[in-house]
PDB file of N, CA and C in Angstrom:
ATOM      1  N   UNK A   1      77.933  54.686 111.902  1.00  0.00           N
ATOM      2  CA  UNK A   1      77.952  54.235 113.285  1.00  0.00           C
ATOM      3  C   UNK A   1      76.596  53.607 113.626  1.00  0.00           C
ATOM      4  N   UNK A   2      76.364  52.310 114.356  1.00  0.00           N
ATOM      5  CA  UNK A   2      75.762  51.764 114.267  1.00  0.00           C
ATOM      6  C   UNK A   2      74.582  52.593 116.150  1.00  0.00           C
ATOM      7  N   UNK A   3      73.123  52.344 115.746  1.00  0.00           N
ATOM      8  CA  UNK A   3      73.010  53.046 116.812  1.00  0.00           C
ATOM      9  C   UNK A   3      71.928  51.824 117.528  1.00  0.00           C
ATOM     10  N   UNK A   4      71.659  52.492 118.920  1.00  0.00           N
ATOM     11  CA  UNK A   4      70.718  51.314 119.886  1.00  0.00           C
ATOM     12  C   UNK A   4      69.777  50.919 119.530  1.00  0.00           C
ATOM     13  N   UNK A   5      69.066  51.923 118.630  1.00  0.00           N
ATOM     14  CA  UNK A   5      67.675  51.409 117.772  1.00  0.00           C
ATOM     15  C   UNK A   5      67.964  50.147 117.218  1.00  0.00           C
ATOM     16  N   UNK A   6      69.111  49.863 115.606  1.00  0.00           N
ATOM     17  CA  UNK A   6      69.403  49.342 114.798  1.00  0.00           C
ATOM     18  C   UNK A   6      70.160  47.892 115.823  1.00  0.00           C
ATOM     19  N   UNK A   7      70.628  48.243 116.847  1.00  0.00           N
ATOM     20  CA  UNK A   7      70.789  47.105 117.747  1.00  0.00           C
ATOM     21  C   UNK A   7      69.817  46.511 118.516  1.00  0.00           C
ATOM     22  N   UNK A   8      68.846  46.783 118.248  1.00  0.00           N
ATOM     23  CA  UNK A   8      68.112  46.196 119.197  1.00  0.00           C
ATOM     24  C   UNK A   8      66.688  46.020 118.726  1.00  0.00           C
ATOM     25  N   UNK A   9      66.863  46.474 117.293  1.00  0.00           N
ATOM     26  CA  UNK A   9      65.479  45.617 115.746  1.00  0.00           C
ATOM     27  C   UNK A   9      66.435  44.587 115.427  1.00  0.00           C
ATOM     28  N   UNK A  10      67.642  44.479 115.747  1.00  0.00           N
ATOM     29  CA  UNK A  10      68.370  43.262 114.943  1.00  0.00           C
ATOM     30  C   UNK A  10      68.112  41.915 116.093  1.00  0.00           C
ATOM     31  N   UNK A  11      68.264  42.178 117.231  1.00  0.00           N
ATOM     32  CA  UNK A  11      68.368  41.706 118.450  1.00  0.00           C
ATOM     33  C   UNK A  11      66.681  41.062 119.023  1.00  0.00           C
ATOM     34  N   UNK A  12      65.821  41.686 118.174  1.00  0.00           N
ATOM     35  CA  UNK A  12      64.207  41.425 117.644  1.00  0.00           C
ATOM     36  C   UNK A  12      64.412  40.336 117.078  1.00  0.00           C
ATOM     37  N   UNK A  13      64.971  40.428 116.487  1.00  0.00           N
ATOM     38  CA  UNK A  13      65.026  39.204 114.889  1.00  0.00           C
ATOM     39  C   UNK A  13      65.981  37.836 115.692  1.00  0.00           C
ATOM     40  N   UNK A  14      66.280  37.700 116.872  1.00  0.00           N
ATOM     41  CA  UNK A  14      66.824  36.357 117.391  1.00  0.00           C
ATOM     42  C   UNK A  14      65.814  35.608 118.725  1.00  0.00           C
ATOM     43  N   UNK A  15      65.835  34.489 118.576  1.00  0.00           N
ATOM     44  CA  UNK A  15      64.555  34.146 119.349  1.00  0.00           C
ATOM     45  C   UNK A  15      65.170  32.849 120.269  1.00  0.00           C
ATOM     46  N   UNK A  16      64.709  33.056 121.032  1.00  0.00           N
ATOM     47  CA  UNK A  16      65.060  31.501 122.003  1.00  0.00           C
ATOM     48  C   UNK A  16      64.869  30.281 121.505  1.00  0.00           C
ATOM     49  N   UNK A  17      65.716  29.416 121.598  1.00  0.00           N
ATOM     50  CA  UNK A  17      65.498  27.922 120.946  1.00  0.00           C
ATOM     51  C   UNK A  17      64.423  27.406 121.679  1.00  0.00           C
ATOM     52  N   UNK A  18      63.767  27.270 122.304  1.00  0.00           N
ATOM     53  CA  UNK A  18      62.732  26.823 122.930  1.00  0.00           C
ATOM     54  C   UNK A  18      61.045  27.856 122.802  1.00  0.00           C
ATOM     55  N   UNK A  19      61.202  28.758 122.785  1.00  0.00           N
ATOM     56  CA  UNK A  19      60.106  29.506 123.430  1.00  0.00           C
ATOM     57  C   UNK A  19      59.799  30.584 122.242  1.00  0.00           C
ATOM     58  N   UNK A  20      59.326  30.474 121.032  1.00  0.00           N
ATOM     59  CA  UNK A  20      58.962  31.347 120.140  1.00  0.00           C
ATOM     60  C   UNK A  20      58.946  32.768 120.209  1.00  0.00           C
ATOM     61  N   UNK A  21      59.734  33.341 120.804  1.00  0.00           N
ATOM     62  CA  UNK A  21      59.266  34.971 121.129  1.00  0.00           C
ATOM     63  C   UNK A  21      61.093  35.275 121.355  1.00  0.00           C
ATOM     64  N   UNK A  22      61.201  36.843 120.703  1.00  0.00           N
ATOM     65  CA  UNK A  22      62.507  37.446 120.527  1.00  0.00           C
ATOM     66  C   UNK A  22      63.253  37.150 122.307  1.00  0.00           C
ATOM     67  N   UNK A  23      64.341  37.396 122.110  1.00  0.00           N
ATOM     68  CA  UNK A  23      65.121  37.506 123.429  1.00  0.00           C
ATOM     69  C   UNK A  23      64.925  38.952 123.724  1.00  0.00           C
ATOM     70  N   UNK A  24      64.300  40.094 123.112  1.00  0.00           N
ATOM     71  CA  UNK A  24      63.980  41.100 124.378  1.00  0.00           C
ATOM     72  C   UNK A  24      62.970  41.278 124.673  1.00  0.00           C
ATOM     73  N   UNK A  25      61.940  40.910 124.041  1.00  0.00           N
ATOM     74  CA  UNK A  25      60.939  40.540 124.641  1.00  0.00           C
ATOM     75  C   UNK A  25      60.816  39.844 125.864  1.00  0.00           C
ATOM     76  N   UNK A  26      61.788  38.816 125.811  1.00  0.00           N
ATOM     77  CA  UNK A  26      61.520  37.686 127.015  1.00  0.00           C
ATOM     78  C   UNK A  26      62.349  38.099 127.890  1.00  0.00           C
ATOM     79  N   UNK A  27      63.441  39.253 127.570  1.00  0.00           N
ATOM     80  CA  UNK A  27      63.529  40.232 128.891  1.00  0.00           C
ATOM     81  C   UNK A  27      65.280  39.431 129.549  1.00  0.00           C
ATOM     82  N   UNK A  28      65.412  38.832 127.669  1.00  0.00           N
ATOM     83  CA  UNK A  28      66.914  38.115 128.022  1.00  0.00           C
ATOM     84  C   UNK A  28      68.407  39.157 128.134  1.00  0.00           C
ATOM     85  N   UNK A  29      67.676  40.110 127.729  1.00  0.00           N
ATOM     86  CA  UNK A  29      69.184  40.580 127.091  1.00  0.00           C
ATOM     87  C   UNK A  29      68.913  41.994 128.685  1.00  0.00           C
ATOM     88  N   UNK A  30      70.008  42.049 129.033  1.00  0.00           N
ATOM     89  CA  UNK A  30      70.323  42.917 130.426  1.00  0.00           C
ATOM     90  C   UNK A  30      71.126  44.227 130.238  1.00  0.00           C
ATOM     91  N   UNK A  31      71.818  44.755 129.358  1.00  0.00           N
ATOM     92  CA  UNK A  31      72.581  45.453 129.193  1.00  0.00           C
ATOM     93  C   UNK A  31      73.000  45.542 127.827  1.00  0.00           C
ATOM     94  N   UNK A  32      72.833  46.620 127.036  1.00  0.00           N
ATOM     95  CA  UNK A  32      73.725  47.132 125.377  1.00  0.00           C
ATOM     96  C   UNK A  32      75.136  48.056 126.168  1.00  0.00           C
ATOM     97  N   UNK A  33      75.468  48.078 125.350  1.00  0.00           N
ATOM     98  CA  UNK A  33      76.877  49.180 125.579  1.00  0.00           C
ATOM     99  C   UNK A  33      77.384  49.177 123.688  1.00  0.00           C
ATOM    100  N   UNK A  34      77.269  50.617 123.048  1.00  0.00           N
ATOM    101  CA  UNK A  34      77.863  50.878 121.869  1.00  0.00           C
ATOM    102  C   UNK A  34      78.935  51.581 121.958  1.00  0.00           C
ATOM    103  N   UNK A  35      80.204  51.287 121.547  1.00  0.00           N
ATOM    104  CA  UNK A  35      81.184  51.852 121.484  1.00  0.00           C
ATOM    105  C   UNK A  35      81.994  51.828 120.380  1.00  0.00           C
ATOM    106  N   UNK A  36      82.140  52.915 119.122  1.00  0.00           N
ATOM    107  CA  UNK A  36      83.253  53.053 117.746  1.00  0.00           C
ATOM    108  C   UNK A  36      82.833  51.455 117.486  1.00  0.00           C
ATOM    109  N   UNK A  37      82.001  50.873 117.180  1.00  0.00           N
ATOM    110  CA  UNK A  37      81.906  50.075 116.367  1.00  0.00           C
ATOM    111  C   UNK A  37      81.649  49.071 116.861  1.00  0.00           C
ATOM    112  N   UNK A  38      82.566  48.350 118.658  1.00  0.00           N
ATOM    113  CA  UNK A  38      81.893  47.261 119.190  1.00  0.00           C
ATOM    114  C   UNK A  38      80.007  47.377 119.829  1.00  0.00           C
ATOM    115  N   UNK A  39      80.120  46.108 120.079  1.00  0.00           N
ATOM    116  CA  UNK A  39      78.547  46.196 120.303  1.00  0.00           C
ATOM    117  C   UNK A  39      78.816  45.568 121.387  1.00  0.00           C
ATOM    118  N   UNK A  40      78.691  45.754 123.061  1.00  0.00           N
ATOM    119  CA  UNK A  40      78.366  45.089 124.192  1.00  0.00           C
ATOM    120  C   UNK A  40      77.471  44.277 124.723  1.00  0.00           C
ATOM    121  N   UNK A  41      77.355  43.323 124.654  1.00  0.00           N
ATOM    122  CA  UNK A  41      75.825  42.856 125.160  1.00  0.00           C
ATOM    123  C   UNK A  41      76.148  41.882 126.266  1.00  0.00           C
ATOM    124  N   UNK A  42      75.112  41.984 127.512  1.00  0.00           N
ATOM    125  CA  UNK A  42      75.222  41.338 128.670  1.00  0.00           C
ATOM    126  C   UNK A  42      73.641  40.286 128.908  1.00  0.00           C
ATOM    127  N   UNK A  43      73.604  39.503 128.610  1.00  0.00           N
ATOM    128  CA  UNK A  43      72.381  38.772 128.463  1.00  0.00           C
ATOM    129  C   UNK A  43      72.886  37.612 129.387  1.00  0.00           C
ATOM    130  N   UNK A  44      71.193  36.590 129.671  1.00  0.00           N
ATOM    131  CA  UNK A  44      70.847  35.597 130.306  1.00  0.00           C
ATOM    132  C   UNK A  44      70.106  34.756 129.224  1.00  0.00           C
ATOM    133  N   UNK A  45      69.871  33.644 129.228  1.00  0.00           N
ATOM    134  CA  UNK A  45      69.171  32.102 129.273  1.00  0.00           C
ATOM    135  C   UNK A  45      68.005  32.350 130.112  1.00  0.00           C
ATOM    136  N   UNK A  46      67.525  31.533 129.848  1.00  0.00           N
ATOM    137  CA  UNK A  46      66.110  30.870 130.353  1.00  0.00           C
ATOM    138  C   UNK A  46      66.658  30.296 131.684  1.00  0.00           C
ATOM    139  N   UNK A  47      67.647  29.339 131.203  1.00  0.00           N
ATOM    140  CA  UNK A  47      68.227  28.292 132.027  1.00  0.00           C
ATOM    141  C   UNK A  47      69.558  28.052 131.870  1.00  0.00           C
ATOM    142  N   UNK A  48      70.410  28.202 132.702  1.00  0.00           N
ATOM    143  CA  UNK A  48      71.770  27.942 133.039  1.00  0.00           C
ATOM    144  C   UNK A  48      72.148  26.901 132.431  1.00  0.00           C
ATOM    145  N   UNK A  49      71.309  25.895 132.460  1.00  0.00           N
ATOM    146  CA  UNK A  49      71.796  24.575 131.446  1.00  0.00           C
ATOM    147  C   UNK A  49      71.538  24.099 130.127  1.00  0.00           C
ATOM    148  N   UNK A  50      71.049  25.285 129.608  1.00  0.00           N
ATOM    149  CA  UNK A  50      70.503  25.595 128.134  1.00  0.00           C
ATOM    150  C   UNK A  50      71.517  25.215 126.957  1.00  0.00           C
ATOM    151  N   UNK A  51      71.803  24.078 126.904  1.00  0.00           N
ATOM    152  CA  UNK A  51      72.540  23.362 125.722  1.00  0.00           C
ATOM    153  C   UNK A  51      72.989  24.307 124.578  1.00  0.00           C
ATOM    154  N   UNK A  52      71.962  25.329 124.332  1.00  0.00           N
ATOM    155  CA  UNK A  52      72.127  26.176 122.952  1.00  0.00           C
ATOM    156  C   UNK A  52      72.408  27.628 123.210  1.00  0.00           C
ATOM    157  N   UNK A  53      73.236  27.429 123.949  1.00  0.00           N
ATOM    158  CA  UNK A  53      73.730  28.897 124.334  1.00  0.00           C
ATOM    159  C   UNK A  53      74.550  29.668 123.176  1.00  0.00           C
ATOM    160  N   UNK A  54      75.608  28.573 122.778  1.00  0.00           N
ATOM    161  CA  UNK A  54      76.679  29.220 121.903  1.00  0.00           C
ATOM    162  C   UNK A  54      75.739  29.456 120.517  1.00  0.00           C
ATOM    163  N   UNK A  55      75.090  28.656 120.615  1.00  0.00           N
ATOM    164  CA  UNK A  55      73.741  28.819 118.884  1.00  0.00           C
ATOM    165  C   UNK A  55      73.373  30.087 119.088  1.00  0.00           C
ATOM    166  N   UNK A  56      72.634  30.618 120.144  1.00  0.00           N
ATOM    167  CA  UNK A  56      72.100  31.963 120.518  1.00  0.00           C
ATOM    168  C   UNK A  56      73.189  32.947 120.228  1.00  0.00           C
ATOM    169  N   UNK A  57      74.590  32.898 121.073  1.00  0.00           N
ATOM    170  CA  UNK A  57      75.497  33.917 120.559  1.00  0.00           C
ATOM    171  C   UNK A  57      75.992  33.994 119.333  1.00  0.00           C
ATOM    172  N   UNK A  58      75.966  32.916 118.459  1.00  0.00           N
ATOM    173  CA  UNK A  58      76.129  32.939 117.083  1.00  0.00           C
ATOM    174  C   UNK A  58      75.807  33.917 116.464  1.00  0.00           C
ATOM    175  N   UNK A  59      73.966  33.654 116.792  1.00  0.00           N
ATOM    176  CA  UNK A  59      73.420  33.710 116.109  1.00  0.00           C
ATOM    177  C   UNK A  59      72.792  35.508 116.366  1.00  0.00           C
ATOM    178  N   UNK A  60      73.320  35.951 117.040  1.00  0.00           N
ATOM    179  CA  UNK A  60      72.889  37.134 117.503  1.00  0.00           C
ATOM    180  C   UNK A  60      74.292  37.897 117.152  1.00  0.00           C
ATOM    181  N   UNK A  61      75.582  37.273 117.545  1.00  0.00           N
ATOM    182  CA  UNK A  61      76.848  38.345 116.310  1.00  0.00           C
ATOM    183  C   UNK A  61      76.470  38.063 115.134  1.00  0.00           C
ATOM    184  N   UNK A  62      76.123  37.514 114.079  1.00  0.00           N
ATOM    185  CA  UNK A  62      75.877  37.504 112.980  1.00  0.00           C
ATOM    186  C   UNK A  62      75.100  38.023 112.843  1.00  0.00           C
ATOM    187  N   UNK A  63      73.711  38.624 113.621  1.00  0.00           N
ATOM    188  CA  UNK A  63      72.571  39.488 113.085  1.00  0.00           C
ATOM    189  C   UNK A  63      73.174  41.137 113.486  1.00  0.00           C
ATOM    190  N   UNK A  64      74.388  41.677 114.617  1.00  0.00           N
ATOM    191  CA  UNK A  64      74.451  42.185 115.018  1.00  0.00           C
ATOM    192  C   UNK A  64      75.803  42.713 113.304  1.00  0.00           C
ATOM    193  N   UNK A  65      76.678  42.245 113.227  1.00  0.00           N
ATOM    194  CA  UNK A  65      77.215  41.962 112.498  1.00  0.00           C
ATOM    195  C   UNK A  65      76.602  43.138 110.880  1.00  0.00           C
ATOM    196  N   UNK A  66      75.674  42.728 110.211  1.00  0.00           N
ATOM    197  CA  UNK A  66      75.511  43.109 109.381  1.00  0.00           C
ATOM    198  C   UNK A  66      74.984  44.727 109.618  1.00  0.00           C
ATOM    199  N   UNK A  67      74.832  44.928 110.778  1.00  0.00           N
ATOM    200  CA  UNK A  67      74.492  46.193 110.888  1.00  0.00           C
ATOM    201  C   UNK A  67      75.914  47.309 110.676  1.00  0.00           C
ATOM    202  N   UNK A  68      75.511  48.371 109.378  1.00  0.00           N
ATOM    203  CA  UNK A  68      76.962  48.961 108.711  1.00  0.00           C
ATOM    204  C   UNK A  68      77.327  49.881 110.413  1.00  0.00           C
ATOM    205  N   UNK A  69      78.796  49.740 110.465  1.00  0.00           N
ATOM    206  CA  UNK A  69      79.406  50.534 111.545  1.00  0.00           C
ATOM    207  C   UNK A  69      80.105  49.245 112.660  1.00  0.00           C
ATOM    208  N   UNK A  70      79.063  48.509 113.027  1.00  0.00           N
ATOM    209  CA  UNK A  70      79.648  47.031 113.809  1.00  0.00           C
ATOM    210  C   UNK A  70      80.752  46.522 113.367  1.00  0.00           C
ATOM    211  N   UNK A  71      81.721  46.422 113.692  1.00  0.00           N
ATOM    212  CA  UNK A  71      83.387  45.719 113.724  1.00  0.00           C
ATOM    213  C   UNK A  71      83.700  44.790 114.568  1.00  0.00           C
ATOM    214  N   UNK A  72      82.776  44.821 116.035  1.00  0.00           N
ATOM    215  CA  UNK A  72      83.047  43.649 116.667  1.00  0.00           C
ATOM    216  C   UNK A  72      81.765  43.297 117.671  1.00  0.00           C
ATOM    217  N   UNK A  73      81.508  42.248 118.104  1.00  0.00           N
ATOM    218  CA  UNK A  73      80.609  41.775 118.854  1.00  0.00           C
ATOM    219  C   UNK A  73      80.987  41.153 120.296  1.00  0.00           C
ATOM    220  N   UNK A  74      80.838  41.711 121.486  1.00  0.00           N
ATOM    221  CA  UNK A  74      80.993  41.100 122.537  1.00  0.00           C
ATOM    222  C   UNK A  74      79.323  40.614 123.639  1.00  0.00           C
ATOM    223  N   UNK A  75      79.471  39.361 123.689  1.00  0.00           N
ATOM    224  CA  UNK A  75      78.390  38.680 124.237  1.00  0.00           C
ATOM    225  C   UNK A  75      78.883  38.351 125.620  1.00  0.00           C
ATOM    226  N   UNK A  76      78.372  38.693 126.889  1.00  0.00           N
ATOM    227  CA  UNK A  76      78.652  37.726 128.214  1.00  0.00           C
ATOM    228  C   UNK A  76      77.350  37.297 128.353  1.00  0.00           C
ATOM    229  N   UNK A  77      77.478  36.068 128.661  1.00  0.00           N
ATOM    230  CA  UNK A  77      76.349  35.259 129.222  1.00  0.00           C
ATOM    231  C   UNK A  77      76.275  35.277 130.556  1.00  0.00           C
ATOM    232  N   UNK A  78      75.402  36.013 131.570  1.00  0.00           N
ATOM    233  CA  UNK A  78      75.365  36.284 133.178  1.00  0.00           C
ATOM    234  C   UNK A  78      74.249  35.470 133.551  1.00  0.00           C
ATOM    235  N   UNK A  79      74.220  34.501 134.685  1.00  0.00           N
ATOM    236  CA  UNK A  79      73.059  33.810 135.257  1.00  0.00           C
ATOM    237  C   UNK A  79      72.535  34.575 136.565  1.00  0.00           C
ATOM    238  N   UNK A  80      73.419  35.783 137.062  1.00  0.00           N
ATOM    239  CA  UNK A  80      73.017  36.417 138.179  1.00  0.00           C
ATOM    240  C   UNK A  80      72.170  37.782 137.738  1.00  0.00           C
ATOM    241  N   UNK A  81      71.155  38.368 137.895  1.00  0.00           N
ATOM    242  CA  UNK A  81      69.889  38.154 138.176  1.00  0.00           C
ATOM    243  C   UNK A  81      69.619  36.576 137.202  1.00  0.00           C
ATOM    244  N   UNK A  82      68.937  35.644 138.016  1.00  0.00           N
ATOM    245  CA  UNK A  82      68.535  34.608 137.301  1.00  0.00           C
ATOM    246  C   UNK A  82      67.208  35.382 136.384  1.00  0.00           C
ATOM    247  N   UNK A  83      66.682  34.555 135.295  1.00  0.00           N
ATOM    248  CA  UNK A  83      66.153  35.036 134.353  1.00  0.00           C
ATOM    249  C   UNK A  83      64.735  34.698 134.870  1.00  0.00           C
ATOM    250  N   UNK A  84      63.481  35.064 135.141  1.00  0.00           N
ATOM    251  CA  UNK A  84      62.530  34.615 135.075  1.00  0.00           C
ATOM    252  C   UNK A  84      61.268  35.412 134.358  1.00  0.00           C
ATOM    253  N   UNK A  85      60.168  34.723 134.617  1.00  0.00           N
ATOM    254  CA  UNK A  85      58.751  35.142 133.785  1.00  0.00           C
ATOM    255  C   UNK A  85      58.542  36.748 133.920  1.00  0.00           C
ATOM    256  N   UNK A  86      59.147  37.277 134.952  1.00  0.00           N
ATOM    257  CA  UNK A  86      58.222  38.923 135.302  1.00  0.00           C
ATOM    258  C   UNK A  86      59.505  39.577 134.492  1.00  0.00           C
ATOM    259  N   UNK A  87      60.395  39.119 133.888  1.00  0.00           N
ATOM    260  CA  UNK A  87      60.984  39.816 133.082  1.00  0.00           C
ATOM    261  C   UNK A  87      60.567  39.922 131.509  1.00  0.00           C
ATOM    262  N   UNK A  88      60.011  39.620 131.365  1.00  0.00           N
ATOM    263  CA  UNK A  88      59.288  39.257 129.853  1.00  0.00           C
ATOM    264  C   UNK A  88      58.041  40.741 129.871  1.00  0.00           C
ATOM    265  N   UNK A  89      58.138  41.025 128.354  1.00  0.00           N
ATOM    266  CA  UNK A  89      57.465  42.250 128.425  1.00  0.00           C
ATOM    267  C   UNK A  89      55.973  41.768 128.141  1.00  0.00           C
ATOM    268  N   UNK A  90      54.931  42.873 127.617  1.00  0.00           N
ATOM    269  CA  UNK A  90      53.300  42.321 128.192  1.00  0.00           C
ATOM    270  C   UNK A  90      53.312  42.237 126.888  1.00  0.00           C
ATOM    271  N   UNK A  91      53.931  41.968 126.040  1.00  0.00           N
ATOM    272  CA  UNK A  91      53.849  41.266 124.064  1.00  0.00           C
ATOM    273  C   UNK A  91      54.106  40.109 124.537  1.00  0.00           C
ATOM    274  N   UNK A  92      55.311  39.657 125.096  1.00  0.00           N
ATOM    275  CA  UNK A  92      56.063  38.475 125.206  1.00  0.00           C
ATOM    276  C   UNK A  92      54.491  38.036 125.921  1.00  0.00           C
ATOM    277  N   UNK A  93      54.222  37.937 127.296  1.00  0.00           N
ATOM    278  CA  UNK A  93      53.105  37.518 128.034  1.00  0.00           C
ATOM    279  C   UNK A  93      51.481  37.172 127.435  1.00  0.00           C
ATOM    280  N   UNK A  94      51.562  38.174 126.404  1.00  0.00           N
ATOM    281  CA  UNK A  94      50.373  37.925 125.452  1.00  0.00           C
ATOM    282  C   UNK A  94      50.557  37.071 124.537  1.00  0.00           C
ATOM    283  N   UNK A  95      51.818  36.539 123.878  1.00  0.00           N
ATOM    284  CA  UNK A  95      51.908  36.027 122.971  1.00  0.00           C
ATOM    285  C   UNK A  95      52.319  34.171 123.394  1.00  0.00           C
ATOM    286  N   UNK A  96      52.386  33.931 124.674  1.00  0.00           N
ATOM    287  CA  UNK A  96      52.247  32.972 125.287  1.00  0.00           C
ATOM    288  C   UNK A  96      50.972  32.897 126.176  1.00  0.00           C
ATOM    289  N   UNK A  97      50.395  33.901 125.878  1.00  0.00           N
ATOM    290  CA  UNK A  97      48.347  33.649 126.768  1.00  0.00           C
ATOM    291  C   UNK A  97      49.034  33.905 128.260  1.00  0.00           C
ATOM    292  N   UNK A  98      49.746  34.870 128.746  1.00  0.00           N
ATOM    293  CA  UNK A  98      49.992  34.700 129.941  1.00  0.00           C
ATOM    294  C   UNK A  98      49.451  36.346 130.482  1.00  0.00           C
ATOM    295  N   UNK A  99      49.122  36.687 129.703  1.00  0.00           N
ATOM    296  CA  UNK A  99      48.655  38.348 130.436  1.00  0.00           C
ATOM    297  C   UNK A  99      47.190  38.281 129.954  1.00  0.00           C
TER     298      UNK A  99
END
């Protein structure tokens, strides 16, 4: 059974097409939910009009994916809380010179 740790070092390892730094760092991803094998995830964009959205969910069931116990992957993409800078953690902020 796959657990929140192992979801969320995998979820490390996917990064925004634009902005060099993981999506939880940058404070994209809003919600896990593990359940018998699916993996829940409720995440945001940078930007609502972010061309590479479906690349990101790809690319995040396939990392989610290899973790043993995962059987299925559910992604919603939510723009409500909109996504901004004070959501980003003080790695993310350091690693763009912003803290």
């Amino acid at each position: 059974m796959a657990t929140e740790k192992e979801v969320t070092a995998a979820l490390k390892n996917c990064y925004d097409p634009e902005i060099p730094v993981n999506i939880v760092d940058l404070g994209l991803v809003y919600e896990m939910k593990l359940d018998k094998g699916k993996v829940y995830i409720k995440m945001t964009l940078t930007s609502p009009t972010c061309p590479l959205g479906d690349m990101v969910k790809e690319e995040i069931t396939n990392k989610l994916m290899t973790i043993d116990g995962v059987k299925d992957v559910q992604i919603d993409l939510v723009f409500n809380p909109p996504w901004n800078k004070d959501k980003m953690s003080k790695s993310a902020k350091r690693q763009l010179g912003m803290a």
